[in-house]
C-alpha atoms as a PDB file:
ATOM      1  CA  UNK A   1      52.383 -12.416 220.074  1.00  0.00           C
ATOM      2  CA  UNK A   2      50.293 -11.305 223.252  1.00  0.00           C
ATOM      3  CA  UNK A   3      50.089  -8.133 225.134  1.00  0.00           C
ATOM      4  CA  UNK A   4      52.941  -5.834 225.597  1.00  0.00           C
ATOM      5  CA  UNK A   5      54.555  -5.767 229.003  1.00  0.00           C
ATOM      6  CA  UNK A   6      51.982  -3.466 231.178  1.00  0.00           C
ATOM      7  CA  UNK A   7      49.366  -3.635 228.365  1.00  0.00           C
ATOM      8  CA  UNK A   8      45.689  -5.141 228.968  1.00  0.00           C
ATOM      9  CA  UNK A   9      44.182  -7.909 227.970  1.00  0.00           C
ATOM     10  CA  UNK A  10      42.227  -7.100 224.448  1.00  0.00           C
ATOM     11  CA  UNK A  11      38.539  -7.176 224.826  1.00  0.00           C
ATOM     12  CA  UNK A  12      36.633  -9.417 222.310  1.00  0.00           C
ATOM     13  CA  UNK A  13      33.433  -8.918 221.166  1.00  0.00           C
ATOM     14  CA  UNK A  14      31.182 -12.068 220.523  1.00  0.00           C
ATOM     15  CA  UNK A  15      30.195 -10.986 217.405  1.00  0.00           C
ATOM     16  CA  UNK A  16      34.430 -10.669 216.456  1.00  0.00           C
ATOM     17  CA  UNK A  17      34.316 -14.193 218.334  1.00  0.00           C
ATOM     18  CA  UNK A  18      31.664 -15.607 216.061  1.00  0.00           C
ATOM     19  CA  UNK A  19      33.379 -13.904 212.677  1.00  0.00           C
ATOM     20  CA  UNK A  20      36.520 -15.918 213.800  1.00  0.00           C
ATOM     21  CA  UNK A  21      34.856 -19.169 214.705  1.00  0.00           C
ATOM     22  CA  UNK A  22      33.093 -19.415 211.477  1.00  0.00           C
ATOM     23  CA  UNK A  23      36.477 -18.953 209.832  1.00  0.00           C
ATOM     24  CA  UNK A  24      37.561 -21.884 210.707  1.00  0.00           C
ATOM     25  CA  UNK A  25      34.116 -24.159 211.071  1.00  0.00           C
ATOM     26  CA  UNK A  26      32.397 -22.458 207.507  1.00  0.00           C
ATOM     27  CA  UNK A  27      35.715 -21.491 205.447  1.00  0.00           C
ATOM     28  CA  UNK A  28      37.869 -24.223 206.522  1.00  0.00           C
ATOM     29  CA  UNK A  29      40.706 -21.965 207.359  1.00  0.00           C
ATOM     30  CA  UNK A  30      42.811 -23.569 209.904  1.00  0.00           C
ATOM     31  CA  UNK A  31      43.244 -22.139 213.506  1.00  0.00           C
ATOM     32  CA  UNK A  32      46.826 -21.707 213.434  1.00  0.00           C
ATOM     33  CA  UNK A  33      46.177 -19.639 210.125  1.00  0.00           C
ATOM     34  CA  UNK A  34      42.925 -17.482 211.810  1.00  0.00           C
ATOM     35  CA  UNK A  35      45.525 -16.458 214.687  1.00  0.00           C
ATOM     36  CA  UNK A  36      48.456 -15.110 212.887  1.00  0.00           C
ATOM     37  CA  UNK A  37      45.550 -13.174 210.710  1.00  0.00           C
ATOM     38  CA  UNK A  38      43.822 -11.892 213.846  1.00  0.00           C
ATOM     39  CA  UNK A  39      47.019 -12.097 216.059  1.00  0.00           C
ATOM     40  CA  UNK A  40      45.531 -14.206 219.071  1.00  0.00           C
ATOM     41  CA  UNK A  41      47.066 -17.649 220.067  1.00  0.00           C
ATOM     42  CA  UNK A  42      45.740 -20.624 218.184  1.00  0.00           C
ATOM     43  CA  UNK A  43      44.530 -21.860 222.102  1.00  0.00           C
ATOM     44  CA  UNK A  44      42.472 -19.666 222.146  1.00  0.00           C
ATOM     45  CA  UNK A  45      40.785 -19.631 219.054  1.00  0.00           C
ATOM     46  CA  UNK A  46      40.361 -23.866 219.512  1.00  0.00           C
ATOM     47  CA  UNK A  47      38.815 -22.865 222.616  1.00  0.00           C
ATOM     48  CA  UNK A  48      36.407 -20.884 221.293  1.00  0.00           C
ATOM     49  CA  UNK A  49      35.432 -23.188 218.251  1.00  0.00           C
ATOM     50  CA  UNK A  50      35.275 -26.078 220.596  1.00  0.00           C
ATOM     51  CA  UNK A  51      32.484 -23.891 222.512  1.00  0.00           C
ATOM     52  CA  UNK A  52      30.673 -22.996 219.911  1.00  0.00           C
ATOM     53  CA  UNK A  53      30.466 -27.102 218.861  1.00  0.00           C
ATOM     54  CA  UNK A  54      29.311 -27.937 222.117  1.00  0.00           C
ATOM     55  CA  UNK A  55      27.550 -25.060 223.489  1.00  0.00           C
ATOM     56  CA  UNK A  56      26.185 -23.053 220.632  1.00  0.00           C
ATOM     57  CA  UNK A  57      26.674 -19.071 219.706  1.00  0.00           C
ATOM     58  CA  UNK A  58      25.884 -18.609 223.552  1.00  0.00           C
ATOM     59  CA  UNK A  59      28.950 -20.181 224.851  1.00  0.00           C
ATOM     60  CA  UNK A  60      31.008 -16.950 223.121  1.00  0.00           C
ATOM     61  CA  UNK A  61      29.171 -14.285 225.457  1.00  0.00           C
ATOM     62  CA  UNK A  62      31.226 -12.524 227.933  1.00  0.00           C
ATOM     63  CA  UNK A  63      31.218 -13.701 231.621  1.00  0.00           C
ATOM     64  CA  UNK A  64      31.371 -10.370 232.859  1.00  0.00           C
ATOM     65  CA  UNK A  65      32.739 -10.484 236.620  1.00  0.00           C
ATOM     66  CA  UNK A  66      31.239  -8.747 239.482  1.00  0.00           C
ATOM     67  CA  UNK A  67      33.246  -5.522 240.225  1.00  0.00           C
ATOM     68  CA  UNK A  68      33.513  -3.193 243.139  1.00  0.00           C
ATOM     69  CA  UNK A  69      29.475  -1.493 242.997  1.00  0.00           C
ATOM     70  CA  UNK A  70      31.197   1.583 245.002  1.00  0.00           C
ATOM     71  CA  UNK A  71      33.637   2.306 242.560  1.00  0.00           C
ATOM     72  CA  UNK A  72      31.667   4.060 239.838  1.00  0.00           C
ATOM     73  CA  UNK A  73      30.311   6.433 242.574  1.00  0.00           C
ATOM     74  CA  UNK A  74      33.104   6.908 244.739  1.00  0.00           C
ATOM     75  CA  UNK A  75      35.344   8.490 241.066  1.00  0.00           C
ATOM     76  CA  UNK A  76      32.864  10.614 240.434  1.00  0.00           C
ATOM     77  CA  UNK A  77      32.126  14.326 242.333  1.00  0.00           C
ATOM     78  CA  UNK A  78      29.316  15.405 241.434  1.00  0.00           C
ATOM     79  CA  UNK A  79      26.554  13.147 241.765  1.00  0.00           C
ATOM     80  CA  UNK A  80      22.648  13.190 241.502  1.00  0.00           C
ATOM     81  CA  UNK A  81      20.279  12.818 244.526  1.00  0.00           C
ATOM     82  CA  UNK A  82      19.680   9.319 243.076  1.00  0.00           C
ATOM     83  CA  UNK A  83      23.258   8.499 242.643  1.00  0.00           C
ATOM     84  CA  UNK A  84      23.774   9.956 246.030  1.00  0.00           C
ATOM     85  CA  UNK A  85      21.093   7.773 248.026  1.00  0.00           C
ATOM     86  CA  UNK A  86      22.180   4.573 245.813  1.00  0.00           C
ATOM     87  CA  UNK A  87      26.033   4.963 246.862  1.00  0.00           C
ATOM     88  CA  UNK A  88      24.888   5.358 251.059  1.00  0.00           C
ATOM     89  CA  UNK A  89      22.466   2.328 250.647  1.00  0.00           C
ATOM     90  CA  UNK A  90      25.121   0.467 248.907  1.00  0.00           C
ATOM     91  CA  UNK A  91      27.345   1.943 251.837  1.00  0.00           C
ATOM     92  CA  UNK A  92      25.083   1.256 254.540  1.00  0.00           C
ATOM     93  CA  UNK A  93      24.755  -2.650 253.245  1.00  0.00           C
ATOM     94  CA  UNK A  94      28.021  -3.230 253.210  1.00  0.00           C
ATOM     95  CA  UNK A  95      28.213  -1.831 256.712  1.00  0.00           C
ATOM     96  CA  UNK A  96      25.346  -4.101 257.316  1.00  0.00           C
ATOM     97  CA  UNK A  97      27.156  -7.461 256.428  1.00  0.00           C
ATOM     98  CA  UNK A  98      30.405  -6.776 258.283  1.00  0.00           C
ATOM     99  CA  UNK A  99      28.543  -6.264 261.247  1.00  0.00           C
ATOM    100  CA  UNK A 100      26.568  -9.536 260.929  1.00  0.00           C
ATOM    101  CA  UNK A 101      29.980 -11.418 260.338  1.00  0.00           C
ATOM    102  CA  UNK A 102      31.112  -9.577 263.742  1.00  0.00           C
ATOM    103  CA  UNK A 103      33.847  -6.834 262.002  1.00  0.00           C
ATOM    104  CA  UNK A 104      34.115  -3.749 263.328  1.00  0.00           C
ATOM    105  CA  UNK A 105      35.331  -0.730 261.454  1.00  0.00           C
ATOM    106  CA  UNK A 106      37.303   1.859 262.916  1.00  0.00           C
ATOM    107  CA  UNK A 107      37.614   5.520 261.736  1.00  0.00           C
ATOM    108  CA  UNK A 108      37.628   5.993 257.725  1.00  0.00           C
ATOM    109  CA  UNK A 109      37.251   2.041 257.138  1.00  0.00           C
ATOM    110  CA  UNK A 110      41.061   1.016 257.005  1.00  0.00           C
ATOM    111  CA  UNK A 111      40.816  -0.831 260.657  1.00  0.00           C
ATOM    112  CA  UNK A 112      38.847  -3.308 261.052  1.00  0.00           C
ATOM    113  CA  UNK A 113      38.773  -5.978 264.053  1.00  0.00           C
ATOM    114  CA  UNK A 114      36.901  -9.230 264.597  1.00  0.00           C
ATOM    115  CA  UNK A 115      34.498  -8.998 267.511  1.00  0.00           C
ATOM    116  CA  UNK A 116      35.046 -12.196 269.675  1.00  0.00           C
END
């Protein structure tokens, strides 16, 4: 089981989460018997019904974590005057912050010193 080598990390969807969970809590199929089905480690799947016993459909939402706001700018060539005013504010606040904790950026942004 798991990912192949240099594969990612399959994406599940609450509602696949919730289809899984109530398996095991409404069916009474066990969770080693849900995983080989859905080929995911039993952990997982215990994690997930343990969850949804304590926390409620809820708990199954994806945390989604805080990427790099740049990045879906900085891809991209052609943007709009919005786009193009959001991605230099966004610049210009980062800019902002490193200056308040004392860095200073040299050239295209790959030195940066501490101002003593």
């Amino acid at each position: 089981m798991g990912r192949p080598k240099g594969g990612k990390n399959k994406y599940w969807s609450k509602e696949e989460k919730l289809r899984i969970v109530k398996k095991i809590t409404e069916e009474g199929f066990s969770s080693k018997q849900v995983a080989r089905e859905e080929n995911i480690e039993s952990s997982m799947i215990r994690n997930w019904v343990r969850k949804y016993l304590q926390y409620g459909e809820s708990s199954l939402e994806n945390k989604r974590k805080p990427g790099n706001p740049l990045l879906k700018y900085s891809k991209r060539k052609i943007l709009s005057p919005m786009e193009q005013l959001e991605y230099e504010n966004m610049k210009l606040r980062i800019e902002n912050e490193r200056l308040k904790k004392g860095y200073i950026v040299k050239g295209d942004g790959t030195i940066v010193t501490f101002r003593k």
